[in-house]
Protein backbone atom coordinates (compact mmCIF):
# COMPACT_ATOMS: atom_id res chain seq x y z
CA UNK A 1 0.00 0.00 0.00
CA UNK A 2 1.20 3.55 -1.04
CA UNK A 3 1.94 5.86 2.20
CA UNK A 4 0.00 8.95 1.97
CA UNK A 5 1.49 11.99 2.59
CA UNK A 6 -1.15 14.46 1.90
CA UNK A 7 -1.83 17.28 4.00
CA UNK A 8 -5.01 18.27 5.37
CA UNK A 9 -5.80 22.00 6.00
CA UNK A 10 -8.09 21.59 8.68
CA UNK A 11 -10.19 24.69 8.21
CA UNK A 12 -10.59 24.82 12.09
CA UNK A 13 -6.71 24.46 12.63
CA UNK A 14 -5.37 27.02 10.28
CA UNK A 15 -8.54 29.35 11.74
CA UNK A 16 -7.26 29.20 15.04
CA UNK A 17 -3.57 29.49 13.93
CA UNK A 18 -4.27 32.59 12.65
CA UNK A 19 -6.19 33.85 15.18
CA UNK A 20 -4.14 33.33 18.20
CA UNK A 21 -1.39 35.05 16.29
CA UNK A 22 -2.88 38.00 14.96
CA UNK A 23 -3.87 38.37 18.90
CA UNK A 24 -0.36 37.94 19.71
CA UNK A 25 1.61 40.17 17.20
CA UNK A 26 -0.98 43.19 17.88
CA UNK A 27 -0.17 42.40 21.53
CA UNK A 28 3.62 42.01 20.98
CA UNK A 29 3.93 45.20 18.62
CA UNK A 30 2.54 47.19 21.21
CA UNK A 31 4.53 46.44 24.31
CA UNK A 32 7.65 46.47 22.03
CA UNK A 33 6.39 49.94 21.03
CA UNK A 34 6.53 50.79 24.56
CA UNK A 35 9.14 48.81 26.58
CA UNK A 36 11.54 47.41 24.04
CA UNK A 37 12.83 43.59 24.63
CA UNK A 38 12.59 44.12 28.09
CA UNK A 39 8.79 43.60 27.27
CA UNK A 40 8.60 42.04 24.05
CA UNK A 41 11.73 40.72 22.67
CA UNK A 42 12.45 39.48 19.09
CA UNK A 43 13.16 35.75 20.71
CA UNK A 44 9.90 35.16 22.21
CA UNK A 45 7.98 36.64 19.18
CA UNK A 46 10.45 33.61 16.97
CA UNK A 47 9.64 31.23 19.97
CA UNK A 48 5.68 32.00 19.93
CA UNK A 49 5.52 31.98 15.77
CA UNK A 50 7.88 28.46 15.84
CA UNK A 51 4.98 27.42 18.74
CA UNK A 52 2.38 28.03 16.42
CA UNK A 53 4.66 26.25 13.33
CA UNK A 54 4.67 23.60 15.07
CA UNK A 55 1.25 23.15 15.71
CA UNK A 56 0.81 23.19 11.51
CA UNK A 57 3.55 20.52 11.60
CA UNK A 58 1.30 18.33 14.04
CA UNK A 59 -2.15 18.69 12.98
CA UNK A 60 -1.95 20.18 8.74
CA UNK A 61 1.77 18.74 7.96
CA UNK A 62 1.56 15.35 6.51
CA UNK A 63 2.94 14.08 10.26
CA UNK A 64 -1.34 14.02 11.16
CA UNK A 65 -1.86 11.57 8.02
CA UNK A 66 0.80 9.56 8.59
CA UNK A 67 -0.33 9.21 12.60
CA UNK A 68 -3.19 7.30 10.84
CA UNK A 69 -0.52 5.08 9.54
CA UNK A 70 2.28 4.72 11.25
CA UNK A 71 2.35 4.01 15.42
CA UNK A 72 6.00 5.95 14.86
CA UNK A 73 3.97 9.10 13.60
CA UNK A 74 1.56 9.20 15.93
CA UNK A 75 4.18 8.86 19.01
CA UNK A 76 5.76 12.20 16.86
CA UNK A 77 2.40 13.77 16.92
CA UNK A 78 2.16 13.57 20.43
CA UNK A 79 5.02 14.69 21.12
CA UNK A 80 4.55 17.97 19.78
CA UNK A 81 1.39 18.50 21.23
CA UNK A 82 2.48 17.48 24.68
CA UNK A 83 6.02 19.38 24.82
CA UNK A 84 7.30 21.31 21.74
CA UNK A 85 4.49 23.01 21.38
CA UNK A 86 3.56 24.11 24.64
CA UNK A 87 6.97 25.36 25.68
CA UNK A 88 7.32 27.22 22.73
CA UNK A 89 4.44 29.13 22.97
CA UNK A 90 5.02 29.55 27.14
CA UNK A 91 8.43 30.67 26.34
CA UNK A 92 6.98 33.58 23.70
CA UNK A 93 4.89 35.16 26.67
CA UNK A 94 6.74 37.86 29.50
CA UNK A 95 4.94 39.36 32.38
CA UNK A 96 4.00 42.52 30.41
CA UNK A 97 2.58 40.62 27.51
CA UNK A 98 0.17 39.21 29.92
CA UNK A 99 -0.53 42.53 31.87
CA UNK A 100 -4.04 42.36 30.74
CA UNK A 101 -5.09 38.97 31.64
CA UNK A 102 -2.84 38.88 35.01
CA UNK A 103 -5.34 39.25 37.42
CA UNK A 104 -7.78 37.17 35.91
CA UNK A 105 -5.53 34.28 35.41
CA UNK A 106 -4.76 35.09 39.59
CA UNK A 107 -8.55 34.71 39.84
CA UNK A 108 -8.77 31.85 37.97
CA UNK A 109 -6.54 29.87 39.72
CA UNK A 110 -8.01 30.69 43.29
CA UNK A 111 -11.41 28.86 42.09
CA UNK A 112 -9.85 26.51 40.74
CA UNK A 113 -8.23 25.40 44.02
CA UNK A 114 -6.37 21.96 43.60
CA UNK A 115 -6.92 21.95 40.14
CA UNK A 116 -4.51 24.61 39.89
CA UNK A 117 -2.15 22.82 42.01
CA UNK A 118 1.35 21.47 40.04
CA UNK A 119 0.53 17.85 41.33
CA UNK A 120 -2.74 17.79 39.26
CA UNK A 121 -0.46 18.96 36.30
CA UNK A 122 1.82 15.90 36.55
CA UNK A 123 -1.10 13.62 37.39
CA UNK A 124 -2.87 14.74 34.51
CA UNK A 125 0.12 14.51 32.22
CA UNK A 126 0.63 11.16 33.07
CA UNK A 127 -2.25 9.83 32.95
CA UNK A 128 -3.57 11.15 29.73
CA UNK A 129 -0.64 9.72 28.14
CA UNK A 130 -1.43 6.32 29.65
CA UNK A 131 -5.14 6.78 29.19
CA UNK A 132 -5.04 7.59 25.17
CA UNK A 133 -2.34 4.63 24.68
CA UNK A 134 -5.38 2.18 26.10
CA UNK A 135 -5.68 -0.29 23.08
CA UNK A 136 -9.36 0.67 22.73
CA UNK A 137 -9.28 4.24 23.42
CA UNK A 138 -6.32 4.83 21.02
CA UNK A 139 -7.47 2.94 18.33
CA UNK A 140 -11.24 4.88 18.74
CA UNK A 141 -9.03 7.63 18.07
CA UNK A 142 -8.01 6.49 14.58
CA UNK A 143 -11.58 5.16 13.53
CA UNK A 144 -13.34 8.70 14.58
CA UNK A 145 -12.10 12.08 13.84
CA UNK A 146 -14.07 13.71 16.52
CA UNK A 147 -12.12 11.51 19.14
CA UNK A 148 -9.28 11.88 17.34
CA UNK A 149 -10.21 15.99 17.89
CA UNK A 150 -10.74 14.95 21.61
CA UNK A 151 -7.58 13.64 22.29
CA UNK A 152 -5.19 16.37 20.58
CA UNK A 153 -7.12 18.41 23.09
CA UNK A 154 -6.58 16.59 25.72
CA UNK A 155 -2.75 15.98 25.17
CA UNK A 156 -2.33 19.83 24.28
CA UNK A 157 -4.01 20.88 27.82
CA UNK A 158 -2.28 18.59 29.37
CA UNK A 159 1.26 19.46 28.25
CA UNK A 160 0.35 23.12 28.66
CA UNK A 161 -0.76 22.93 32.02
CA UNK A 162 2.50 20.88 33.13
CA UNK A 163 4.98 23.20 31.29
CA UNK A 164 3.21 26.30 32.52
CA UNK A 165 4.43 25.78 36.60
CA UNK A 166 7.94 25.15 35.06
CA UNK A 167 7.57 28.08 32.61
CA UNK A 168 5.02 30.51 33.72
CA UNK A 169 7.00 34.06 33.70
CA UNK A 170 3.82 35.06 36.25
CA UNK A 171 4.90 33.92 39.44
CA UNK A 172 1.65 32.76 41.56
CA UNK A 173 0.54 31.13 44.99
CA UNK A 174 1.49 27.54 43.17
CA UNK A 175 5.14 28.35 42.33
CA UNK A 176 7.29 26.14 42.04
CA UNK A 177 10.60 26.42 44.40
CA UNK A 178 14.13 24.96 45.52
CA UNK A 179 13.87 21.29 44.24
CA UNK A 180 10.08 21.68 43.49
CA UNK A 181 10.57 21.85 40.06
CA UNK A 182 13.19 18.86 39.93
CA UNK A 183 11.28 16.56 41.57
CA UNK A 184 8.24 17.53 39.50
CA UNK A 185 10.02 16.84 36.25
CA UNK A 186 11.49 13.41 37.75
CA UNK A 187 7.92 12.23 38.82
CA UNK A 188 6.61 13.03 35.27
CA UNK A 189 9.79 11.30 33.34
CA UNK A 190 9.34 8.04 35.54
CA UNK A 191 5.27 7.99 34.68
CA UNK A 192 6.02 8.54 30.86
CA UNK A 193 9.23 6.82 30.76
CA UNK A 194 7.60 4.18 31.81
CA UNK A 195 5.03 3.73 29.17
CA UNK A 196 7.54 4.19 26.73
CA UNK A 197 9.80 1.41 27.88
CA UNK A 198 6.80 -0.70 27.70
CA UNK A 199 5.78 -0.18 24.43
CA UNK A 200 9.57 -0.70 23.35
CA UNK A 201 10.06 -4.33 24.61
CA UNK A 202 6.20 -5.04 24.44
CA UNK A 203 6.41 -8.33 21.81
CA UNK A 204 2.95 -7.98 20.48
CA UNK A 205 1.09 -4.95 18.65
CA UNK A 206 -1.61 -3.32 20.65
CA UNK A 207 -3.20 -1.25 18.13
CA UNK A 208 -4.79 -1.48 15.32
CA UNK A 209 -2.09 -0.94 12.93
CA UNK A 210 -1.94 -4.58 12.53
CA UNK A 211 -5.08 -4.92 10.76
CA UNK A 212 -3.83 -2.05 8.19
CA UNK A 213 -0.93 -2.69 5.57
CA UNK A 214 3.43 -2.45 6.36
CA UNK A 215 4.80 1.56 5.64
CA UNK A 216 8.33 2.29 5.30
CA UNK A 217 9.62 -1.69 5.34
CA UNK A 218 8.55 -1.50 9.43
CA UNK A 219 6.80 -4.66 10.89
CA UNK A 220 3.84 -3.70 12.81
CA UNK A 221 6.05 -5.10 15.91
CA UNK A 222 8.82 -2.72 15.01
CA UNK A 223 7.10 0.40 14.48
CA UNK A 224 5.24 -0.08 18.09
CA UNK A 225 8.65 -0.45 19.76
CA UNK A 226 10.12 2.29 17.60
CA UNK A 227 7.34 4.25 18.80
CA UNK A 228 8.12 3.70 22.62
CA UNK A 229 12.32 4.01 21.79
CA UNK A 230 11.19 7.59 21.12
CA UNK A 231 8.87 8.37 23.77
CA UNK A 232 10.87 7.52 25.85
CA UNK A 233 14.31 9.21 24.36
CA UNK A 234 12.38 12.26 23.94
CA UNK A 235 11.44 12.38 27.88
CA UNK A 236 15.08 12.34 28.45
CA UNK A 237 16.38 14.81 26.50
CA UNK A 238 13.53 16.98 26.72
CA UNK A 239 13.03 16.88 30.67
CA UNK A 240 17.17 16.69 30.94
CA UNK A 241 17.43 20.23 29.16
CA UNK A 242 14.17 21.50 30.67
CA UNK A 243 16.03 20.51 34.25
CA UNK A 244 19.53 21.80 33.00
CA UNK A 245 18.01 24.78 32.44
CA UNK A 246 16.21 25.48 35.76
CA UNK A 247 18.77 24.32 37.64
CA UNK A 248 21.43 27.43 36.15
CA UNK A 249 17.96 29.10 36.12
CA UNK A 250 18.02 28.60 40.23
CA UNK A 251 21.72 29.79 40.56
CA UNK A 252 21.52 32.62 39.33
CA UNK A 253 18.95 33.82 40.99
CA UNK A 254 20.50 32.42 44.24
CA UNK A 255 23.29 34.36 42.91
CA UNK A 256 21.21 37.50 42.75
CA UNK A 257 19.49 37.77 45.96
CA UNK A 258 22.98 36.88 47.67
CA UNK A 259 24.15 40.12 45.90
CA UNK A 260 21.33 42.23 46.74
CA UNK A 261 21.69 40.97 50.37
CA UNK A 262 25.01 42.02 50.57
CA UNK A 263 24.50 45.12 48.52
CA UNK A 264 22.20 46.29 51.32
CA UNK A 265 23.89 44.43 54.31
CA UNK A 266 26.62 47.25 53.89
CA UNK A 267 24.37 49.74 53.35
C-alpha cells in the first residue's frame, strides 16, 4: 500500500492558527512599542511563531496523516502536542505581555483550588498519556475524527498545564521552588518513561495498525517499539534540558538575591 502523505488544511486548525497570532503580534507590537525587549523581545515573538509552526507541523503537515498510519507518527504527533508546542508558545509570553489577563488568570486559579495545584499537572500529564495509549481508546481515536479531535485536546491541555508551573513568567501562589521543580520533572519522566519502555520491549502490537498494511519496510512489531524508543528518548532529553536549564535558572537567581543581600547588608 502507497503511504500517503497528503496534508489536510483543517479549516478549524489554520482558523485558530491565525487567530491566536494575529492576537499575539498586535499584543507584541505594542509592548515592544513601549518597553523594548525588556517587554517584548524578538526571541519570544520567533519562539511563539515556531509554537504556532509547530502546531501546523502536528495537525496540517503530513505528520497528522501519517499518525493514521504509522504508530511511529503518531508517538511524533504527540510529542509535539504534549512538549514542543507548549513550551514554545510559554516561552513567547513575559509578564507585560500578559498585563491584561494577570489578574484574571490570579482569579482563575483561586477557584480553581487543587486543580490549579502542580501535582494535578503531573497527574494529569501522566495519565492522559497512559489513558489515550489504552488499546481501545487509542485505536477509537483512529476510527473517529471527533475523538481523534478529543484527544489532541486533551494531550495539548495537558502538556500546557505541566509546562506552565515550570515556565510561567507570572509567578503565583502555586510556584514552584528549591527542588520543586526537579522533583516535578522526575515524577513526570518516571510515569512517561515508563510507558515508553513498555511499548519498546512489548512483543505484540496493541493497536490497530496490525489490521492495516506495512509503511516504510517497518513490521507492525517494530514500528510499536520504535514508537516507545522515542517516547521515551524524547522524555530524556527533553526533561534533561528543561532541568539543566532550571537548575542554572536557580543559581543565578540564588546568585542574585545573595548580591542584593550584601549590597544592602553594607548599606
Amino acid at each position: 500500500m502507497t503511504t500517503n502523505y497528503s496534508w489536510t488544511f483543517e479549516p478549524i486548525v489554520l482558523i485558530g492558527i491565525a487567530v491566536a497570532l494575529g492576537i499575539y503580534l498586535r499584543r507584541w507590537q505594542r509592548v515592544h512599542a513601549e518597553y523594548g525587549a525588556r517587554g517584548a523581545s524578538v526571541w519570544r515573538l520567533l519562539a511563539f511563531i515556531g509554537g504556532l509552526l509547530v502546531v501546523v507541523v502536528a495537525l496540517v503537515s503530513p505528520v497528522d496523516i501519517l499518525g493514521e498510519q504509522l504508530a511511529v507518527m503518531h508517538m511524533v504527533q504527540h510529542i509535539l502536542l504534549l512538549d514542543i508546542v507548549p513550551i514554545l508558545l510559554i516561552l513567547g509570553l513575559t509578564k507585560i505581555l500578559l498585563r491584561p489577563t494577570t489578574r484574571r488568570l490570579t482569579r482563575l486559579e483561586r477557584a480553581a483550588g487543587w486543580f490549579a495545584h502542580p501535582a494535578f499537572a503531573v497527574i494529569a500529564y501522566v495519565s492522559l498519556m497512559w489513558l489515550w495509549h489504552i488499546p481501545a481508546l487509542y485505536d477509537a481515536a483512529l476510527r473517529t475524527p471527533a475523538i481523534h479531535v478529543l484527544e489532541h485536546t486533551c494531550l495539548l491541555f495537558a502538556g500546557s498545564l505541566y509546562w506552565w508551573y515550570l515556565l510561567s513568567p507570572i509567578r503565583s501562589r502555586s510556584q514552584l521552588t528549591g527542588m520543586g521543580p526537579v522533583l516535578y520533572m522526575i515524577s513526570t519522566k518516571l510515569g512517561v518513561g515508563l510507558l515508553g519502555i513498555l511499548l519498546a520491549f512489548l512483543p505484540t502490537v496493541l493497536y490497530l495498525y496490525s489490521e492495516e498494511p506495512e509503511h516504510w519496510g517497518l513490521t507492525h512489531t517494530t514500528d510499536q517499539q520504535l514508537s516507545g524508543v522515542l517516547m521515551a528518548t524524547e522524555q530524556s532529553i527533553v526533561m534533561g534540558i528543561a532541568l539543566a536549564v532550571i537548575l542554572i535558572r536557580m543559581l543565578i537567581e540564588d546568585e542574585k538575591k545573595t548580591q542584593r543581600e550584601e549590597l544592602y547588608g553594607s548599606q
